[in-house]
C-alpha atoms as a PDB file:
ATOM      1  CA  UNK A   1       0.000   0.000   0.000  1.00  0.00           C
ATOM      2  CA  UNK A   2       1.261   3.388  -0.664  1.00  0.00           C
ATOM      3  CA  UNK A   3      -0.250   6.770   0.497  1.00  0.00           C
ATOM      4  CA  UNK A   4       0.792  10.057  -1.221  1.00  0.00           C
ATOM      5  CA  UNK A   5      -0.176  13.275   0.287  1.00  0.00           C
ATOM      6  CA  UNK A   6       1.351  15.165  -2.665  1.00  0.00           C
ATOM      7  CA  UNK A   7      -0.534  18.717  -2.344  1.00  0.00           C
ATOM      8  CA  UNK A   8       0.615  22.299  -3.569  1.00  0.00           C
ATOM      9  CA  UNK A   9       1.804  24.156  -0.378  1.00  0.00           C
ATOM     10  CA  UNK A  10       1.425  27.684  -1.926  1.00  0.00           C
ATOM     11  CA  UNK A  11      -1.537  29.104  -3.654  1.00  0.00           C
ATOM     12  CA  UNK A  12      -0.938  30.650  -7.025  1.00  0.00           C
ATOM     13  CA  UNK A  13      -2.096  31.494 -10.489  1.00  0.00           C
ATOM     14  CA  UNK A  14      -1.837  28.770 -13.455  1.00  0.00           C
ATOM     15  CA  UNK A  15      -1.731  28.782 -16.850  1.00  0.00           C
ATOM     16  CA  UNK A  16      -4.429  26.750 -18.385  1.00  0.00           C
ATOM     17  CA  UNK A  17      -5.601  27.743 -20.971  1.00  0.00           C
ATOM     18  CA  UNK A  18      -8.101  24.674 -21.973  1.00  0.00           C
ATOM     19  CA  UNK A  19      -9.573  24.714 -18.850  1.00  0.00           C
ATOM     20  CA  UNK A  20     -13.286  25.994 -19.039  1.00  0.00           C
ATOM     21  CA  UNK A  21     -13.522  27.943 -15.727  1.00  0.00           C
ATOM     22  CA  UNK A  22     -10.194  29.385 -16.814  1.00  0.00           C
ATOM     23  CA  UNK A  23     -10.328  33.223 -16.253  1.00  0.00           C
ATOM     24  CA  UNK A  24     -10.108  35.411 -19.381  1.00  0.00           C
ATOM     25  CA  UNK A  25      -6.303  35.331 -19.714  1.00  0.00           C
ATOM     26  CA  UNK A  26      -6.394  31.612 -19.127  1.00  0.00           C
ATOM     27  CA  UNK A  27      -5.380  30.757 -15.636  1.00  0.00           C
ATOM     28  CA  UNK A  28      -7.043  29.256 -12.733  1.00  0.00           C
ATOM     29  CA  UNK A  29      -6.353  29.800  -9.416  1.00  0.00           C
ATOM     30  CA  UNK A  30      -4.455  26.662  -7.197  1.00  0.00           C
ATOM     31  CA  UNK A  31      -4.437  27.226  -3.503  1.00  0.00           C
ATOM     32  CA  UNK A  32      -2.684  26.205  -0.571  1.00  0.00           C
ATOM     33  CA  UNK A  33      -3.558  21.895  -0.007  1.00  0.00           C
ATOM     34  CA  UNK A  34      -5.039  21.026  -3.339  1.00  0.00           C
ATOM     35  CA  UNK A  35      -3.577  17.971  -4.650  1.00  0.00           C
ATOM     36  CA  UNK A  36      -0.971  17.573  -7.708  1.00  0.00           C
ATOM     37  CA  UNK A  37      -2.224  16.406 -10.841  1.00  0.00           C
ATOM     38  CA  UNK A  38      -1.570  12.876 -12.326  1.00  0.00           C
ATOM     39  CA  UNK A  39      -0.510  11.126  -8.855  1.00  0.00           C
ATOM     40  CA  UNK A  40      -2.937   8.640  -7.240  1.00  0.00           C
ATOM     41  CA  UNK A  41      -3.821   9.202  -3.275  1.00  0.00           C
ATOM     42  CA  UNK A  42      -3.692   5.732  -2.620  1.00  0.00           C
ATOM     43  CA  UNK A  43      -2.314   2.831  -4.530  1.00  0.00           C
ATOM     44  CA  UNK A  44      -2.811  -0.925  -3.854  1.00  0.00           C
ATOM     45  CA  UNK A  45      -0.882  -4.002  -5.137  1.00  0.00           C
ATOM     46  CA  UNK A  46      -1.876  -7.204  -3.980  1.00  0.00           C
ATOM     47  CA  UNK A  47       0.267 -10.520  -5.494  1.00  0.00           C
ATOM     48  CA  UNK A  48      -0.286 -14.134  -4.272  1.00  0.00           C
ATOM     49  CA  UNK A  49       1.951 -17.157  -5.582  1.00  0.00           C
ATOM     50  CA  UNK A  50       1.392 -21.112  -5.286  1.00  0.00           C
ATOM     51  CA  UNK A  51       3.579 -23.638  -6.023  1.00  0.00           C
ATOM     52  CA  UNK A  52       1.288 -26.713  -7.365  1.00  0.00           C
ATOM     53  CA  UNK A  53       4.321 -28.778  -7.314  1.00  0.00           C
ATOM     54  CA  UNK A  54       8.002 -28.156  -7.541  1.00  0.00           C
ATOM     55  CA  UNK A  55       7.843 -27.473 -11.265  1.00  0.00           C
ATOM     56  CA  UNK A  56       4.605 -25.939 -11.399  1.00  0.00           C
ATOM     57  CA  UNK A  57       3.547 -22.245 -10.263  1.00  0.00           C
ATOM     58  CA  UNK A  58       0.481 -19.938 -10.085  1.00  0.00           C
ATOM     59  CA  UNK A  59      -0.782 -17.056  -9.361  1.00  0.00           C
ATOM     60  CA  UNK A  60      -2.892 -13.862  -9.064  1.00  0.00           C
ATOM     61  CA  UNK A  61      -2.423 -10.102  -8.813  1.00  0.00           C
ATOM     62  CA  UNK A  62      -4.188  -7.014  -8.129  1.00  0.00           C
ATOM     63  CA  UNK A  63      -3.136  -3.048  -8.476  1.00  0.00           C
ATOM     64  CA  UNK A  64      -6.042  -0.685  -7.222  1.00  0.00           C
ATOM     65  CA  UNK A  65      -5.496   3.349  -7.609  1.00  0.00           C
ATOM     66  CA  UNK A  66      -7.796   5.956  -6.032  1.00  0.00           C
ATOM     67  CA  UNK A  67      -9.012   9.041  -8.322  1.00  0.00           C
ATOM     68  CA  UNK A  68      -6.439  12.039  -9.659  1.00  0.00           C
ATOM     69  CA  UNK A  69      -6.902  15.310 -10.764  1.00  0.00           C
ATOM     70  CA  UNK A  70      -6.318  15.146 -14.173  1.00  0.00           C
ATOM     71  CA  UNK A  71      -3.288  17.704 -15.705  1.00  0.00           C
ATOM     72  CA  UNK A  72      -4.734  20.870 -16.166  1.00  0.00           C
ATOM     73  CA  UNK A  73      -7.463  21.308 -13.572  1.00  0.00           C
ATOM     74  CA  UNK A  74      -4.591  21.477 -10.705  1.00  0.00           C
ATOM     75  CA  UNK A  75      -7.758  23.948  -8.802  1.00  0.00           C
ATOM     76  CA  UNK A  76      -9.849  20.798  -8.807  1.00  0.00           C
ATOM     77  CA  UNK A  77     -12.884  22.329 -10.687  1.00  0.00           C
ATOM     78  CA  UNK A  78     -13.414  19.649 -13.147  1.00  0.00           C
ATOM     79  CA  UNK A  79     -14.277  15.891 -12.072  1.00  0.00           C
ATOM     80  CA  UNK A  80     -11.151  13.362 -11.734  1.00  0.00           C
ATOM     81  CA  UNK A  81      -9.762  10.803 -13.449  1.00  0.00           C
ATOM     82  CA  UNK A  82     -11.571   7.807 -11.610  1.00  0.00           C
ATOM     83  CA  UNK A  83      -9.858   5.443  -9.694  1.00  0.00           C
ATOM     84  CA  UNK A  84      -9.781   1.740 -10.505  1.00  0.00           C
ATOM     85  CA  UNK A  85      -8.771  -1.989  -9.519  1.00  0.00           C
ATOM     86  CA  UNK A  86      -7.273  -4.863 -12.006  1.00  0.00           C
ATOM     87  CA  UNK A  87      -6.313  -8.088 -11.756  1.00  0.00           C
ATOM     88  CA  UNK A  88      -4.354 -10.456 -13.352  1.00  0.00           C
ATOM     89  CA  UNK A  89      -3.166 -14.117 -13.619  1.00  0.00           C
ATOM     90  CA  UNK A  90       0.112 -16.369 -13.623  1.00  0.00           C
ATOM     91  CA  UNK A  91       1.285 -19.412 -14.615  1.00  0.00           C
ATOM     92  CA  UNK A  92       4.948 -21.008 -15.436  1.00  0.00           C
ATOM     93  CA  UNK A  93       6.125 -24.483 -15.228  1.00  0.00           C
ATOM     94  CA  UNK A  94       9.696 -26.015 -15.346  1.00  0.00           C
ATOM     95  CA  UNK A  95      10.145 -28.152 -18.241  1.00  0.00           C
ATOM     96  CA  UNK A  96      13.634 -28.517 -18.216  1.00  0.00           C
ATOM     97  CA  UNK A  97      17.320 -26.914 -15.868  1.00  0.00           C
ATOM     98  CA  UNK A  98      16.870 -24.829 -18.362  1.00  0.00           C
ATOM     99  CA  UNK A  99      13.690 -24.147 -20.043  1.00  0.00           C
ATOM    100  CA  UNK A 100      10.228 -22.851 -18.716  1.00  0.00           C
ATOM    101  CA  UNK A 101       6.811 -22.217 -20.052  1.00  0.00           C
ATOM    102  CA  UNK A 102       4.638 -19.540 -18.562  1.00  0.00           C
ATOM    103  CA  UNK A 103       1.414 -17.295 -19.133  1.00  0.00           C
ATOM    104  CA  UNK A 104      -0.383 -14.571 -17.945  1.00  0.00           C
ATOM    105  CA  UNK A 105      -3.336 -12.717 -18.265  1.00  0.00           C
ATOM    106  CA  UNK A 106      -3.783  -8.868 -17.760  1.00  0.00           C
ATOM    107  CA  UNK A 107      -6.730  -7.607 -16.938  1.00  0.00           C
ATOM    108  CA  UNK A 108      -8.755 -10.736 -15.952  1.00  0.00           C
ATOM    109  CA  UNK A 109     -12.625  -9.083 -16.117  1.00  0.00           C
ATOM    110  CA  UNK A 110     -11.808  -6.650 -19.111  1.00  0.00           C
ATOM    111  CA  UNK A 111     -11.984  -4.045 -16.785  1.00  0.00           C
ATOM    112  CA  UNK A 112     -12.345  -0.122 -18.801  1.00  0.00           C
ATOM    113  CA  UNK A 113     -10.377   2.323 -16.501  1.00  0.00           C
ATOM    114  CA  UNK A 114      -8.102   5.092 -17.409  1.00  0.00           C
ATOM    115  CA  UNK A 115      -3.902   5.662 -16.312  1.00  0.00           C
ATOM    116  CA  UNK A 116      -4.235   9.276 -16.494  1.00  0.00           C
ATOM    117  CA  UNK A 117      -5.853  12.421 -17.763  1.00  0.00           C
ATOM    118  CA  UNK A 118      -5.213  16.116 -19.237  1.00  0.00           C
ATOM    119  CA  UNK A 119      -6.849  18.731 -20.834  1.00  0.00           C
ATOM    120  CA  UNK A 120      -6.925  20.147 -24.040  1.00  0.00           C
ATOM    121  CA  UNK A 121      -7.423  22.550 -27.114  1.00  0.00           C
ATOM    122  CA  UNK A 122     -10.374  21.561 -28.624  1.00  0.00           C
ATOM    123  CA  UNK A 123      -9.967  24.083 -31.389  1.00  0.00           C
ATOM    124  CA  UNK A 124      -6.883  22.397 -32.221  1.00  0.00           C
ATOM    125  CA  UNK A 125      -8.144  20.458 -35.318  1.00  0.00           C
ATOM    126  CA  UNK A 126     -11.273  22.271 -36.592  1.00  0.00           C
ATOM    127  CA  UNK A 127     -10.688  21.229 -39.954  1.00  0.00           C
ATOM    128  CA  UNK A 128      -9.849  17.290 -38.924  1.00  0.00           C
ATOM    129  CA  UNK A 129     -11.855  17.226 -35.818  1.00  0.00           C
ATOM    130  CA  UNK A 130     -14.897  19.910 -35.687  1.00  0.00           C
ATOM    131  CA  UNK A 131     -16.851  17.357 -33.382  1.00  0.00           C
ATOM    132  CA  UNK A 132     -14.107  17.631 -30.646  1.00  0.00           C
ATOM    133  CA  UNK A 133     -15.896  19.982 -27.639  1.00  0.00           C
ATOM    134  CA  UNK A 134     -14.847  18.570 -24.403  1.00  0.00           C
ATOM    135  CA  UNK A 135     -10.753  19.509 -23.720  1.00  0.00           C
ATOM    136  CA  UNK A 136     -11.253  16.320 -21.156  1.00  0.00           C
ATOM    137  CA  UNK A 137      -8.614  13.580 -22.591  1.00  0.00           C
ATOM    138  CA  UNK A 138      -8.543  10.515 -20.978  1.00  0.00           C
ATOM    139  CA  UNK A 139      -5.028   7.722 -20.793  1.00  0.00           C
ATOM    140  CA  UNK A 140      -7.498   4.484 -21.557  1.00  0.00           C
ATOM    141  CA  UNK A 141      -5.251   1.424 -19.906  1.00  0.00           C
ATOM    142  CA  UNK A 142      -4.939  -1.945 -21.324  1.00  0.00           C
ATOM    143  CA  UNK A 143      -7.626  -4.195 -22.200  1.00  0.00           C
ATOM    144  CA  UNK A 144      -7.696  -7.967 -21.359  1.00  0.00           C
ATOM    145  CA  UNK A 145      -4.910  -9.466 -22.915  1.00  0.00           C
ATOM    146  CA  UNK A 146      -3.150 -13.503 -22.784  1.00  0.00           C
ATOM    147  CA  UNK A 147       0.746 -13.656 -23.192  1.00  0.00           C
ATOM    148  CA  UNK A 148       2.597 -16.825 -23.210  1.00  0.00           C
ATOM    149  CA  UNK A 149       6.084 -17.899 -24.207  1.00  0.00           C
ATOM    150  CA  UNK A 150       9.021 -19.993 -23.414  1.00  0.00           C
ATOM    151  CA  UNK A 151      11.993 -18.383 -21.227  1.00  0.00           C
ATOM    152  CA  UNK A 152      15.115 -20.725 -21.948  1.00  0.00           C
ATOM    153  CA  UNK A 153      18.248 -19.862 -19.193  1.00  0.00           C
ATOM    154  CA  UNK A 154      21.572 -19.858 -21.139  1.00  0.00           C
END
């Protein structure tokens, strides 16, 4: 488990522009305790092995993040990027001194969370991208995805 109070400990003015409740020069105001953008309060990770026999392993894990403000909206205005929880699955087995087999899956239930998030100029791209009105831009994570392979030791 890690905890990170990581707040602003002066209040100022900021630049940002793309922010809707932006002033008319573009900044918003950030005071004195209001958490930095882009790091996670709280963060979980959770990992569990088994050994099924001597050549056989498995196992589960699990990373859980609480909300962040999203770059951008360091005042707080705007909603955050959610928070989230993922898990994932192991597997390896010893053929061989030498030579294992292993798989894993991320993201076990397909789970749709984002990494991260920042704002935007929507007026960017008229010409490519008229329909783009919200300066909210979500990191998407992973989706569910099976690796396997062979690891040979040299």
């Amino acid at each position: 488990y890690t905890y990170i109070d990581a707040v602003y400990l002066t209040t100022f003015l900021e630049p940002s522009p793309f922010n809707p409740l932006a002033d008319a020069n573009g900044f918003i105001p950030v005071t004195n305790g209001m958490p930095i953008a882009g790091i996670p309060k709280s963060t979980v990770k959770v990992g569990v092995d088994y050994s099924l026999t001597d050549k056989w392993k498995v196992g589960a894990d699990m990373v859980a993040a609480s909300g962040q403000v999203m770059f951008g909206n360091e005042n707080g205005a705007l909603p955050q990027v959610p928070g989230y929880a993922v898990f994932g699955l192991h597997t390896s087995y010893q053929v061989g001194k030498q030579v294992q087999i292993y798989g894993l899956v991320q993201n076990l239930f397909d789970q749709r969370f984002y990494t991260g998030g920042a704002l935007f100029d929507t007026g960017a791209l008229p010409n490519a991208a008229p329909f783009l009105t919200n300066p909210t831009s979500l990191g998407s994570a992973k989706p569910f995805a099976i690796y396997g392979g062979v690891r040979i030791t040299l």
